[in-house]
PDB file of N, CA and C in Angstrom:
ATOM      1  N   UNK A   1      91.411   6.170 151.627  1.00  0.00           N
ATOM      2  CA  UNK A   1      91.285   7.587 151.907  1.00  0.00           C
ATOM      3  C   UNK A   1      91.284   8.351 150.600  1.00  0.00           C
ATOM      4  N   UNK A   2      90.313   9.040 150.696  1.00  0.00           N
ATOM      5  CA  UNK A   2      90.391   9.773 149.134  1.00  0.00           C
ATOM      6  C   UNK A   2      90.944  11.798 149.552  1.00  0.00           C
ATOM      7  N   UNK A   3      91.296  12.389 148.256  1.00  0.00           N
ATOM      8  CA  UNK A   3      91.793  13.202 148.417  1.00  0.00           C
ATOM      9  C   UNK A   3      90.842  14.299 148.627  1.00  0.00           C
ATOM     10  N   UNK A   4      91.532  15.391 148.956  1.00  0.00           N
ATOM     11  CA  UNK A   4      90.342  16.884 149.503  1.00  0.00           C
ATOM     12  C   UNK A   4      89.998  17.244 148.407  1.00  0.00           C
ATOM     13  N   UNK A   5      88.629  18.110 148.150  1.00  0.00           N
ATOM     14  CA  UNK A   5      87.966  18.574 147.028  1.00  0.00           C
ATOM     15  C   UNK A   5      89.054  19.138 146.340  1.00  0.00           C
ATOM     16  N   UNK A   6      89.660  20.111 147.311  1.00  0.00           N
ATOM     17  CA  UNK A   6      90.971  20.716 146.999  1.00  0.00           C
ATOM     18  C   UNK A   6      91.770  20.433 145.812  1.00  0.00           C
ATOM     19  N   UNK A   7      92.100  19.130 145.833  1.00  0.00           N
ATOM     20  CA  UNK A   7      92.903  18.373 145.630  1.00  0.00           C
ATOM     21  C   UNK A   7      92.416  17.698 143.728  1.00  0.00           C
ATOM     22  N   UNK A   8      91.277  17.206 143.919  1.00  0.00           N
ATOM     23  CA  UNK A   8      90.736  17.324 142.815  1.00  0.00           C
ATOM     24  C   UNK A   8      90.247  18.503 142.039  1.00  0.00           C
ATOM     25  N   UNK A   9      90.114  19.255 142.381  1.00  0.00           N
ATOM     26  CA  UNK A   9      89.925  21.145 141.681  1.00  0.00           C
ATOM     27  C   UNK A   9      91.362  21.347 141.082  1.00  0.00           C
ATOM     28  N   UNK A  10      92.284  20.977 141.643  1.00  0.00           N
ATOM     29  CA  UNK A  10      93.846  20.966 141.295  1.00  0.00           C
ATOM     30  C   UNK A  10      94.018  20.304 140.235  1.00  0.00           C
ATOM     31  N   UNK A  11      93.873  19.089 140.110  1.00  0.00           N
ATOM     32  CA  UNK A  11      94.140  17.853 139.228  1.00  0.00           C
ATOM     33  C   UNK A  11      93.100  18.235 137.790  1.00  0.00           C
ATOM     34  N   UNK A  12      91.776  19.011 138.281  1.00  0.00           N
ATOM     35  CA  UNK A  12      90.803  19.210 137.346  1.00  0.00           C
ATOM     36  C   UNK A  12      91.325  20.165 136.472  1.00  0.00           C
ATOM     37  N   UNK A  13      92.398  21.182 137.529  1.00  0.00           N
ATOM     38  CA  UNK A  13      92.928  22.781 136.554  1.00  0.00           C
ATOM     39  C   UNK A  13      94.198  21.956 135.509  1.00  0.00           C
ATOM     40  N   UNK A  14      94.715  20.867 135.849  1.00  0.00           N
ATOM     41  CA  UNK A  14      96.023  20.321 135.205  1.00  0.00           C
ATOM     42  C   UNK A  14      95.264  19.394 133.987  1.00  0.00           C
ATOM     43  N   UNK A  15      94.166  19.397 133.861  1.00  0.00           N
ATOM     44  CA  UNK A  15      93.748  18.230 132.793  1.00  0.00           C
ATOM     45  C   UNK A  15      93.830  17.172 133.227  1.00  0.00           C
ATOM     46  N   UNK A  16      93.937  16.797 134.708  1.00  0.00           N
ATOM     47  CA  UNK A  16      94.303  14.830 134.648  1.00  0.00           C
ATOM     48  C   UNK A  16      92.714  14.711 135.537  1.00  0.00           C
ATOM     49  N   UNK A  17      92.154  13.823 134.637  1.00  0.00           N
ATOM     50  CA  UNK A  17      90.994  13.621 135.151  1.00  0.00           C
ATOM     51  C   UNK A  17      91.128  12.429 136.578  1.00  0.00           C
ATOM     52  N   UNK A  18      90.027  12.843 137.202  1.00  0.00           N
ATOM     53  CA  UNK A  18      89.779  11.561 138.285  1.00  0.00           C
ATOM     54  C   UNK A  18      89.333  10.418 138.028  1.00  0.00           C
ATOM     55  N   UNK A  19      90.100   9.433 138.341  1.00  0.00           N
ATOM     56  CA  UNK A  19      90.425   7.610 137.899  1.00  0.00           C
ATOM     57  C   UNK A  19      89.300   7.101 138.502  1.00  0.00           C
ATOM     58  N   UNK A  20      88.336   6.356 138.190  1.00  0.00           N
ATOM     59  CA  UNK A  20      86.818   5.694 138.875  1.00  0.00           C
ATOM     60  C   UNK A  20      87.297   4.117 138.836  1.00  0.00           C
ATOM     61  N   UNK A  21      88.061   3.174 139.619  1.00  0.00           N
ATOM     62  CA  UNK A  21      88.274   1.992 139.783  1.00  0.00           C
ATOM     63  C   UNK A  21      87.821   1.043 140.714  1.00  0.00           C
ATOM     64  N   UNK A  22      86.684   0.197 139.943  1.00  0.00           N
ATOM     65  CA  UNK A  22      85.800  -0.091 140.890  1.00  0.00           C
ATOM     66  C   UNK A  22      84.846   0.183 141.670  1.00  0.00           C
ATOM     67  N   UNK A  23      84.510   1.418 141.808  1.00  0.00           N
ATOM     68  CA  UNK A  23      84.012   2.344 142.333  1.00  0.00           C
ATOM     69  C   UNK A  23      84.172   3.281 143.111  1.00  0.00           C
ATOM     70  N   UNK A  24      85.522   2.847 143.441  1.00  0.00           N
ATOM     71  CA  UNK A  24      86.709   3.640 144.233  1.00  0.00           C
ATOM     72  C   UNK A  24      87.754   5.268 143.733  1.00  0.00           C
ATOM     73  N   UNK A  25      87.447   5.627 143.888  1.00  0.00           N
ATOM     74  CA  UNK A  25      87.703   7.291 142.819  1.00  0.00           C
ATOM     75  C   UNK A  25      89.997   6.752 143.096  1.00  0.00           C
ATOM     76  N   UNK A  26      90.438   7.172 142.615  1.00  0.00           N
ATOM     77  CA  UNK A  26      91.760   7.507 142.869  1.00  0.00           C
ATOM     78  C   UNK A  26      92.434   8.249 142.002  1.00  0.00           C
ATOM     79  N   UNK A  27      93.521   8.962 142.305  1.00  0.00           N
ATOM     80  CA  UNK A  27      93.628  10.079 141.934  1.00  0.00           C
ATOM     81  C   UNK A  27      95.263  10.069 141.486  1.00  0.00           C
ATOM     82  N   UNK A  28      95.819   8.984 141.011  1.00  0.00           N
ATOM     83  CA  UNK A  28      96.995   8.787 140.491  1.00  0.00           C
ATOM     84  C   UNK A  28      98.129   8.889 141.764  1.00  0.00           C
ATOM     85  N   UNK A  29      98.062   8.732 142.947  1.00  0.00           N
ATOM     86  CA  UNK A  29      98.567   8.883 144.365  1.00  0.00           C
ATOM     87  C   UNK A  29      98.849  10.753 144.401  1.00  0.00           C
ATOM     88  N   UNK A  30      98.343  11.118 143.850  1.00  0.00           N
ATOM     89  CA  UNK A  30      98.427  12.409 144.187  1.00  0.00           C
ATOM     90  C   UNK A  30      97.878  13.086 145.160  1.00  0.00           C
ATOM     91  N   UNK A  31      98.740  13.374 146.067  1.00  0.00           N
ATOM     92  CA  UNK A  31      97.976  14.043 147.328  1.00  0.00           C
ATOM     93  C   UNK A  31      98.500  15.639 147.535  1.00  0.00           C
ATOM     94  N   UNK A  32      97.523  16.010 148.060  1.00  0.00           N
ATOM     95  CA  UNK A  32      97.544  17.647 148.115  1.00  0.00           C
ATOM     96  C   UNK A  32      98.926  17.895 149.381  1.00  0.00           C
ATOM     97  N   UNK A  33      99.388  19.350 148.700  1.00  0.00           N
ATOM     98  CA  UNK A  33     100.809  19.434 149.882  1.00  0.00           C
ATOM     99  C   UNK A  33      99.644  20.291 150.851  1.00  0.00           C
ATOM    100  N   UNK A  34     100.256  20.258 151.910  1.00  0.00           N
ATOM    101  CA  UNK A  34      99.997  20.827 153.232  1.00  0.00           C
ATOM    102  C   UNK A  34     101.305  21.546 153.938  1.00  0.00           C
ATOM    103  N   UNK A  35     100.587  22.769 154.232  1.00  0.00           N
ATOM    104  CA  UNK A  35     102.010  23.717 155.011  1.00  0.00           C
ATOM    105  C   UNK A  35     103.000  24.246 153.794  1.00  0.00           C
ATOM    106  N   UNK A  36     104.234  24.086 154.247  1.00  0.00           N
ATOM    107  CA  UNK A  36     104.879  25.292 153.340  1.00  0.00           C
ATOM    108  C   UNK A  36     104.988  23.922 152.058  1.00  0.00           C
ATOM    109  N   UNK A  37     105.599  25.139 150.954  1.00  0.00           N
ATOM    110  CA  UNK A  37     106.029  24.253 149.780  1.00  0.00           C
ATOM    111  C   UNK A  37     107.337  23.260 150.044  1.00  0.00           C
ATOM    112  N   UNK A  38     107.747  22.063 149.505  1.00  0.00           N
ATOM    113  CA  UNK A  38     108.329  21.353 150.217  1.00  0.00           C
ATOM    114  C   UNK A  38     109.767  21.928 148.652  1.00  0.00           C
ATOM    115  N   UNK A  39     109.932  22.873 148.090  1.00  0.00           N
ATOM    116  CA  UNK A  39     110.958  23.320 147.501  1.00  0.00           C
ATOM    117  C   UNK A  39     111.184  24.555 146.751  1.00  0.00           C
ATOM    118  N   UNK A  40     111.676  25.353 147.037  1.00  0.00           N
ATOM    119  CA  UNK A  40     112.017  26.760 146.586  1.00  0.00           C
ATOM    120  C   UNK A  40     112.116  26.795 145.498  1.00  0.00           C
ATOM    121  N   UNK A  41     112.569  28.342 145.186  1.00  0.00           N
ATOM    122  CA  UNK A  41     113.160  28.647 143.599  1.00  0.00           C
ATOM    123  C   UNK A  41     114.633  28.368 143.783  1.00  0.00           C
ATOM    124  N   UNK A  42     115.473  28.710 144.655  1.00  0.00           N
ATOM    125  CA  UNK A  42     117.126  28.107 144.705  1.00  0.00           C
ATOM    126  C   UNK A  42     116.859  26.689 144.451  1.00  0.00           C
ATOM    127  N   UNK A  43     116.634  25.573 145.352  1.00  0.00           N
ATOM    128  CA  UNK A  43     116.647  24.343 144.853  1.00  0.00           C
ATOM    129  C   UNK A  43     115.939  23.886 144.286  1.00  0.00           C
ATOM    130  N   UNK A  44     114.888  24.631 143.385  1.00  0.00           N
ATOM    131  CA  UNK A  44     114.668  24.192 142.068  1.00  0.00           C
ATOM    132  C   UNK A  44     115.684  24.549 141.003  1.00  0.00           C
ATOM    133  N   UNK A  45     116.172  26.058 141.006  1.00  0.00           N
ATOM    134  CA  UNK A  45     117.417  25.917 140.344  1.00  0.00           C
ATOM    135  C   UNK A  45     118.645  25.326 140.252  1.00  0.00           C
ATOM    136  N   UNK A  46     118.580  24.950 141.448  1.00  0.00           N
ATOM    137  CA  UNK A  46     120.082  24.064 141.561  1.00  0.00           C
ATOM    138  C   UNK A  46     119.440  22.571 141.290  1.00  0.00           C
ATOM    139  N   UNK A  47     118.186  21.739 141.275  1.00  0.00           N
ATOM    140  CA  UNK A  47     118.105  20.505 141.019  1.00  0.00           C
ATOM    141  C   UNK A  47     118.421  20.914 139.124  1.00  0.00           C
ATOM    142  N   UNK A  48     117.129  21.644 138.686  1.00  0.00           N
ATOM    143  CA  UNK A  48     117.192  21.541 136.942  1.00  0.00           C
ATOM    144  C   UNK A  48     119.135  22.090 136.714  1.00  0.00           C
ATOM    145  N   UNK A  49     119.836  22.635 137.350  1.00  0.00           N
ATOM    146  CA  UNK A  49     121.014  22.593 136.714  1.00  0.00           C
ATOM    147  C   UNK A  49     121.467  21.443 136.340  1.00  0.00           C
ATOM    148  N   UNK A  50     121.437  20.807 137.454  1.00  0.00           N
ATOM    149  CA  UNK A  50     122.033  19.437 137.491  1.00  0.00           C
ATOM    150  C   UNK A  50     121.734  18.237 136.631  1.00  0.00           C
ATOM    151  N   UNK A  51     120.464  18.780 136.410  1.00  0.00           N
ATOM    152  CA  UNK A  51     119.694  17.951 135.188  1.00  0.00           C
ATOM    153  C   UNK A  51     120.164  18.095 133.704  1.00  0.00           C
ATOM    154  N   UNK A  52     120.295  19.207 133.338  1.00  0.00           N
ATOM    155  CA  UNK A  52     120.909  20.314 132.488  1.00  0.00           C
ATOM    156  C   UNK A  52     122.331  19.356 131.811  1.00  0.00           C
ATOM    157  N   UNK A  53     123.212  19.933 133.447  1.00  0.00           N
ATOM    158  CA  UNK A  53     124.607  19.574 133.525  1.00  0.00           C
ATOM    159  C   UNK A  53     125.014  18.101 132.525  1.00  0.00           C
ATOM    160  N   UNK A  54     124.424  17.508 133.374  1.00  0.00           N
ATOM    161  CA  UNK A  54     124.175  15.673 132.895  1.00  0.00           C
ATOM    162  C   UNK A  54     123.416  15.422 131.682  1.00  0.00           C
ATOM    163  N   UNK A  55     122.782  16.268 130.813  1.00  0.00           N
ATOM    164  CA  UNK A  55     122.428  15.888 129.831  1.00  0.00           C
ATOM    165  C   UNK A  55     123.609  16.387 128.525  1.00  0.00           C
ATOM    166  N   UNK A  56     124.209  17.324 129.126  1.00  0.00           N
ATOM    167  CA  UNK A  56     125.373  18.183 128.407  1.00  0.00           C
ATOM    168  C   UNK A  56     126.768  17.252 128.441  1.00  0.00           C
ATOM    169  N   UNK A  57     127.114  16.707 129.731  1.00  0.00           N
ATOM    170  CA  UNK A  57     127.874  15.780 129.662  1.00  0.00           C
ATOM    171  C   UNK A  57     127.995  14.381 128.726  1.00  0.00           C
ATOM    172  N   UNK A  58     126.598  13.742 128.671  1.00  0.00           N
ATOM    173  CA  UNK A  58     126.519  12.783 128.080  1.00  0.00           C
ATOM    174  C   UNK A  58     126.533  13.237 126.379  1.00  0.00           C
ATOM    175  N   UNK A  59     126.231  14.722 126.441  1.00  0.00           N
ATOM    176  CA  UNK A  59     126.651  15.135 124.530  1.00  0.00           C
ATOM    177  C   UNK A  59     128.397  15.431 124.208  1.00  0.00           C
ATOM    178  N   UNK A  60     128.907  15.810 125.578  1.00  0.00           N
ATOM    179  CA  UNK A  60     130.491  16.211 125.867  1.00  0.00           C
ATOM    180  C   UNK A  60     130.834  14.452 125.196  1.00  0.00           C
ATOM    181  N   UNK A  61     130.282  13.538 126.194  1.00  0.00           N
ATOM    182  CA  UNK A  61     130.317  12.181 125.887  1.00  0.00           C
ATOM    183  C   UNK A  61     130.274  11.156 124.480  1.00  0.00           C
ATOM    184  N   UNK A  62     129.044  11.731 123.888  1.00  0.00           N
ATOM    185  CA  UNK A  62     129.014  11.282 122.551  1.00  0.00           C
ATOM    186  C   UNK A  62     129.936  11.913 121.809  1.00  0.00           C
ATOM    187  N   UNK A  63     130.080  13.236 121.821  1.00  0.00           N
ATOM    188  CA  UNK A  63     130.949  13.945 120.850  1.00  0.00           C
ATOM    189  C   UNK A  63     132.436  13.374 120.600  1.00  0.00           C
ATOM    190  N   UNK A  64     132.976  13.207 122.322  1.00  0.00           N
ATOM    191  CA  UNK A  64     134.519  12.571 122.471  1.00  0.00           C
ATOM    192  C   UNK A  64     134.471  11.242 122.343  1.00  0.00           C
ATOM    193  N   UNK A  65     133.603  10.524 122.409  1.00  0.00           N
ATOM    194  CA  UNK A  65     133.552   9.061 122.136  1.00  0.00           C
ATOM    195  C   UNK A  65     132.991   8.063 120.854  1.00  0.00           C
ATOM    196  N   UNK A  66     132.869   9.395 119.885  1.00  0.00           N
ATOM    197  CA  UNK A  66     131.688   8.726 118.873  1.00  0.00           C
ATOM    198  C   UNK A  66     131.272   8.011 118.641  1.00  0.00           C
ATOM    199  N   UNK A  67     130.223   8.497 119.553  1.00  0.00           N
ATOM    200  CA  UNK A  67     128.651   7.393 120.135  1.00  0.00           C
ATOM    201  C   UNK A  67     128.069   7.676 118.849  1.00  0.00           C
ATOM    202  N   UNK A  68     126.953   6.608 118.619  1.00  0.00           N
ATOM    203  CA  UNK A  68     126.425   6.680 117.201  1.00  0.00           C
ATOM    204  C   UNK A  68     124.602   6.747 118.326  1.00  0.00           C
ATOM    205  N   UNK A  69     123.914   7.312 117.798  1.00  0.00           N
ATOM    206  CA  UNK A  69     122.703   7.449 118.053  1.00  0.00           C
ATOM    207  C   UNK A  69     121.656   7.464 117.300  1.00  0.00           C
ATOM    208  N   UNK A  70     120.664   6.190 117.009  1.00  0.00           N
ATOM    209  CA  UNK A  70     119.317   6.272 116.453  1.00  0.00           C
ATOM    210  C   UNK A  70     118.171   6.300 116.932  1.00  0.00           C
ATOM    211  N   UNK A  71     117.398   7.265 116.521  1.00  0.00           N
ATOM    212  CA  UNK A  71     116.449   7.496 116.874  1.00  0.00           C
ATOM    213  C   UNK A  71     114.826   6.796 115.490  1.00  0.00           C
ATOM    214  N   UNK A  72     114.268   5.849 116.212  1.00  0.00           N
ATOM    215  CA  UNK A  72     113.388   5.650 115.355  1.00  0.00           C
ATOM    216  C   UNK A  72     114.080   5.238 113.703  1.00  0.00           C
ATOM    217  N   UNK A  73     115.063   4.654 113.635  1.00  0.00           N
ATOM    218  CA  UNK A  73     115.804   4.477 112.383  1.00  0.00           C
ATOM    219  C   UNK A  73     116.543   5.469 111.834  1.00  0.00           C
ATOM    220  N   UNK A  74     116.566   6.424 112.487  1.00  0.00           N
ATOM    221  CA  UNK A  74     116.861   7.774 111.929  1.00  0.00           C
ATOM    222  C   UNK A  74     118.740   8.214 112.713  1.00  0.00           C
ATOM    223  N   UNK A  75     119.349   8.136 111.690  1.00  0.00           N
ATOM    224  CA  UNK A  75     120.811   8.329 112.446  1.00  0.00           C
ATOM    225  C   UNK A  75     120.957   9.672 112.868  1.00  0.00           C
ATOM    226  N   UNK A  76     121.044  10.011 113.813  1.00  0.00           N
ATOM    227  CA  UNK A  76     121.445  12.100 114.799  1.00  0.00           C
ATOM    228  C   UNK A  76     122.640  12.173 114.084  1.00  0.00           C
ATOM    229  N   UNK A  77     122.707  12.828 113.291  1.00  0.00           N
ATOM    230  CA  UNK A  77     124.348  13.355 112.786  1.00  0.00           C
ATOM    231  C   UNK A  77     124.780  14.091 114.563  1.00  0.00           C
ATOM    232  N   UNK A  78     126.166  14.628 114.255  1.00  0.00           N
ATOM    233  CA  UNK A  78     126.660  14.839 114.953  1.00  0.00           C
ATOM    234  C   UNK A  78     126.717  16.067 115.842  1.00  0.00           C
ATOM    235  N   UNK A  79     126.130  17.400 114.612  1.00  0.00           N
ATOM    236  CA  UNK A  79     125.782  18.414 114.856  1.00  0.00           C
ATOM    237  C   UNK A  79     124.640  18.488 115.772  1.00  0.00           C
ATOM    238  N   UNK A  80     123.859  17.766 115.749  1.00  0.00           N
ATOM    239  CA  UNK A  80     122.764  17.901 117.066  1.00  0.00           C
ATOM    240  C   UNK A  80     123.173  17.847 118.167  1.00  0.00           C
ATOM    241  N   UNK A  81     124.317  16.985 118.096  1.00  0.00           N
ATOM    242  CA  UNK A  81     124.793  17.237 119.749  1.00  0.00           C
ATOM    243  C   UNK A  81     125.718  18.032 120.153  1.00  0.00           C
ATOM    244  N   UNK A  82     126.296  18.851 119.134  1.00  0.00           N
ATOM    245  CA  UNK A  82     126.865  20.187 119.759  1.00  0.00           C
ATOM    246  C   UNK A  82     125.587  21.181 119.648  1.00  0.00           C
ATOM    247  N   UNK A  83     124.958  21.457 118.968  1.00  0.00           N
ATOM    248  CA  UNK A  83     123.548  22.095 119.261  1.00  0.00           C
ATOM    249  C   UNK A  83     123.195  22.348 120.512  1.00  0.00           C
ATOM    250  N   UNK A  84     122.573  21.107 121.053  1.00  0.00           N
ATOM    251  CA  UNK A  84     122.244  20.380 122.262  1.00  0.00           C
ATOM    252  C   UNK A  84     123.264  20.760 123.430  1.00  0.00           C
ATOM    253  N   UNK A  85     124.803  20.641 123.092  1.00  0.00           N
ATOM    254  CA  UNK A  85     125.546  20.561 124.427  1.00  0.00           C
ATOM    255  C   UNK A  85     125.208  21.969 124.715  1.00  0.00           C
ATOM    256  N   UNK A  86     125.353  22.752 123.601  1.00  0.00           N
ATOM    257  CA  UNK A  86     125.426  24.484 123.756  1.00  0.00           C
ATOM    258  C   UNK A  86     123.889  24.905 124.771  1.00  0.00           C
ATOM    259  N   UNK A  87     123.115  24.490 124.403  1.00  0.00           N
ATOM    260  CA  UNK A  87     121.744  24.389 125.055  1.00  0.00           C
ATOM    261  C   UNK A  87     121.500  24.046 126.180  1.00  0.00           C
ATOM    262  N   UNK A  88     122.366  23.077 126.376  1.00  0.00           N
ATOM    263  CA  UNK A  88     121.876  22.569 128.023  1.00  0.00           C
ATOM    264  C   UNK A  88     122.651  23.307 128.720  1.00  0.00           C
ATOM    265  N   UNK A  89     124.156  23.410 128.223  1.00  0.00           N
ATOM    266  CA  UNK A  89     125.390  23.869 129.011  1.00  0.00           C
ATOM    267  C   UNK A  89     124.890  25.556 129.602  1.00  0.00           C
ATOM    268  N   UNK A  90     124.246  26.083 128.452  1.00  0.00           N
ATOM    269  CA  UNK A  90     123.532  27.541 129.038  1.00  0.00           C
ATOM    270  C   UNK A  90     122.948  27.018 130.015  1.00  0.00           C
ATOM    271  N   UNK A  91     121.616  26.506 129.744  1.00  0.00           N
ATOM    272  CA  UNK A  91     120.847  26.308 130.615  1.00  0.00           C
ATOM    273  C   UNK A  91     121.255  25.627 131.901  1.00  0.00           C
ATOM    274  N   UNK A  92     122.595  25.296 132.206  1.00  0.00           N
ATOM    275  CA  UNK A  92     122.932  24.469 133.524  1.00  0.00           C
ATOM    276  C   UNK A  92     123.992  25.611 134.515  1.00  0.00           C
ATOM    277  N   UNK A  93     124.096  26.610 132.789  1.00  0.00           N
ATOM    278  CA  UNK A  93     124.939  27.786 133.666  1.00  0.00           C
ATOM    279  C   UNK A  93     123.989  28.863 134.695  1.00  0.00           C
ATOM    280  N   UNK A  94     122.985  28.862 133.425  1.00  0.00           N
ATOM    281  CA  UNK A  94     121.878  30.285 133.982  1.00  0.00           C
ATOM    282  C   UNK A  94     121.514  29.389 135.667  1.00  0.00           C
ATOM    283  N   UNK A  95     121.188  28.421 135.001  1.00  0.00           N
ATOM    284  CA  UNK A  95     120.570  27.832 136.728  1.00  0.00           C
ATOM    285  C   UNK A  95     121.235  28.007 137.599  1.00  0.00           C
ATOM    286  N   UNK A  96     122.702  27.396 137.269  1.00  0.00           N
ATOM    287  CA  UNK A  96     123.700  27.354 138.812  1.00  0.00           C
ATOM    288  C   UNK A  96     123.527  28.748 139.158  1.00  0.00           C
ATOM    289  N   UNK A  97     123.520  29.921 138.158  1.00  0.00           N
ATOM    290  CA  UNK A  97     123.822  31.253 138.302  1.00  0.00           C
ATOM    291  C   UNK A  97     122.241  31.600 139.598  1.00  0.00           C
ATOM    292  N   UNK A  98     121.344  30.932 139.088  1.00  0.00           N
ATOM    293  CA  UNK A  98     119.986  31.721 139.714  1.00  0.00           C
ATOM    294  C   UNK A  98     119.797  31.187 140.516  1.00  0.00           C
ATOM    295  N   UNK A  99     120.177  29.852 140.840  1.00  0.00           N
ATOM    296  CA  UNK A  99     120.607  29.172 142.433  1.00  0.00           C
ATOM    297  C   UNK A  99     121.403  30.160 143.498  1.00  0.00           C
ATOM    298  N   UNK A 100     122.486  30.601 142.775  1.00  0.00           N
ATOM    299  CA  UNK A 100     123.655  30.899 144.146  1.00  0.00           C
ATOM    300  C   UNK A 100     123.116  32.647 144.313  1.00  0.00           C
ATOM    301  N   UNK A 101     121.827  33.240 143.663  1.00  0.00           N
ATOM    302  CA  UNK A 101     121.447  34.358 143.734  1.00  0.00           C
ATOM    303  C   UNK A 101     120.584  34.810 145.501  1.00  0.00           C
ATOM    304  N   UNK A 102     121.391  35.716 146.036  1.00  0.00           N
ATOM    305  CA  UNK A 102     120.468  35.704 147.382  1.00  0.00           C
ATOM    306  C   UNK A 102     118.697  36.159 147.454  1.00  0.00           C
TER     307      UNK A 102
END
């Protein structure tokens, strides 16, 4: 089953071109939504908090546990991850905040 024109006009506005395999078009399983959106702006704010939250924790984590972290050979001093905690920790506040907004 291939997807609605729709569907590829979509994929065409995002840059991901349509996959020709075999002769069979496919479209990375991307299928067009139908009916309402299947997620709001509250629980989109409340999922990215949570995302946020947990990336802030695991810097709460390195900081109290001194985790050593390389990247590409390259040692993260330590200051990046209070940087970082400060960054997400906003960003997990503003969210929860724009979640619980009526």
């Amino acid at each position: 089953m291939g997807a609605s024109p729709t569907a590829y006009r979509a994929l065409a506005a995002w840059g991901i071109p349509e996959l020709v395999v075999a002769g069979a078009s496919c479209t990375a399983m991307v299928t067009p939504i139908q009916g309402e959106h299947s997620m709001n702006q509250k629980t989109f704010s409340f999922v990215a908090s949570v995302i946020f939250l947990l990336v802030a924790l695991g810097h709460v984590l390195r900081l109290a546990l001194g985790w050593h972290a390389v990247v590409n050979m390259w040692a993260v001093p330590m200051w990046v991850s209070w940087v970082a905690l400060l960054i997400a920790g906003f960003l997990a506040f503003e969210g929860f905040r724009l979640s619980r907004r009526p």
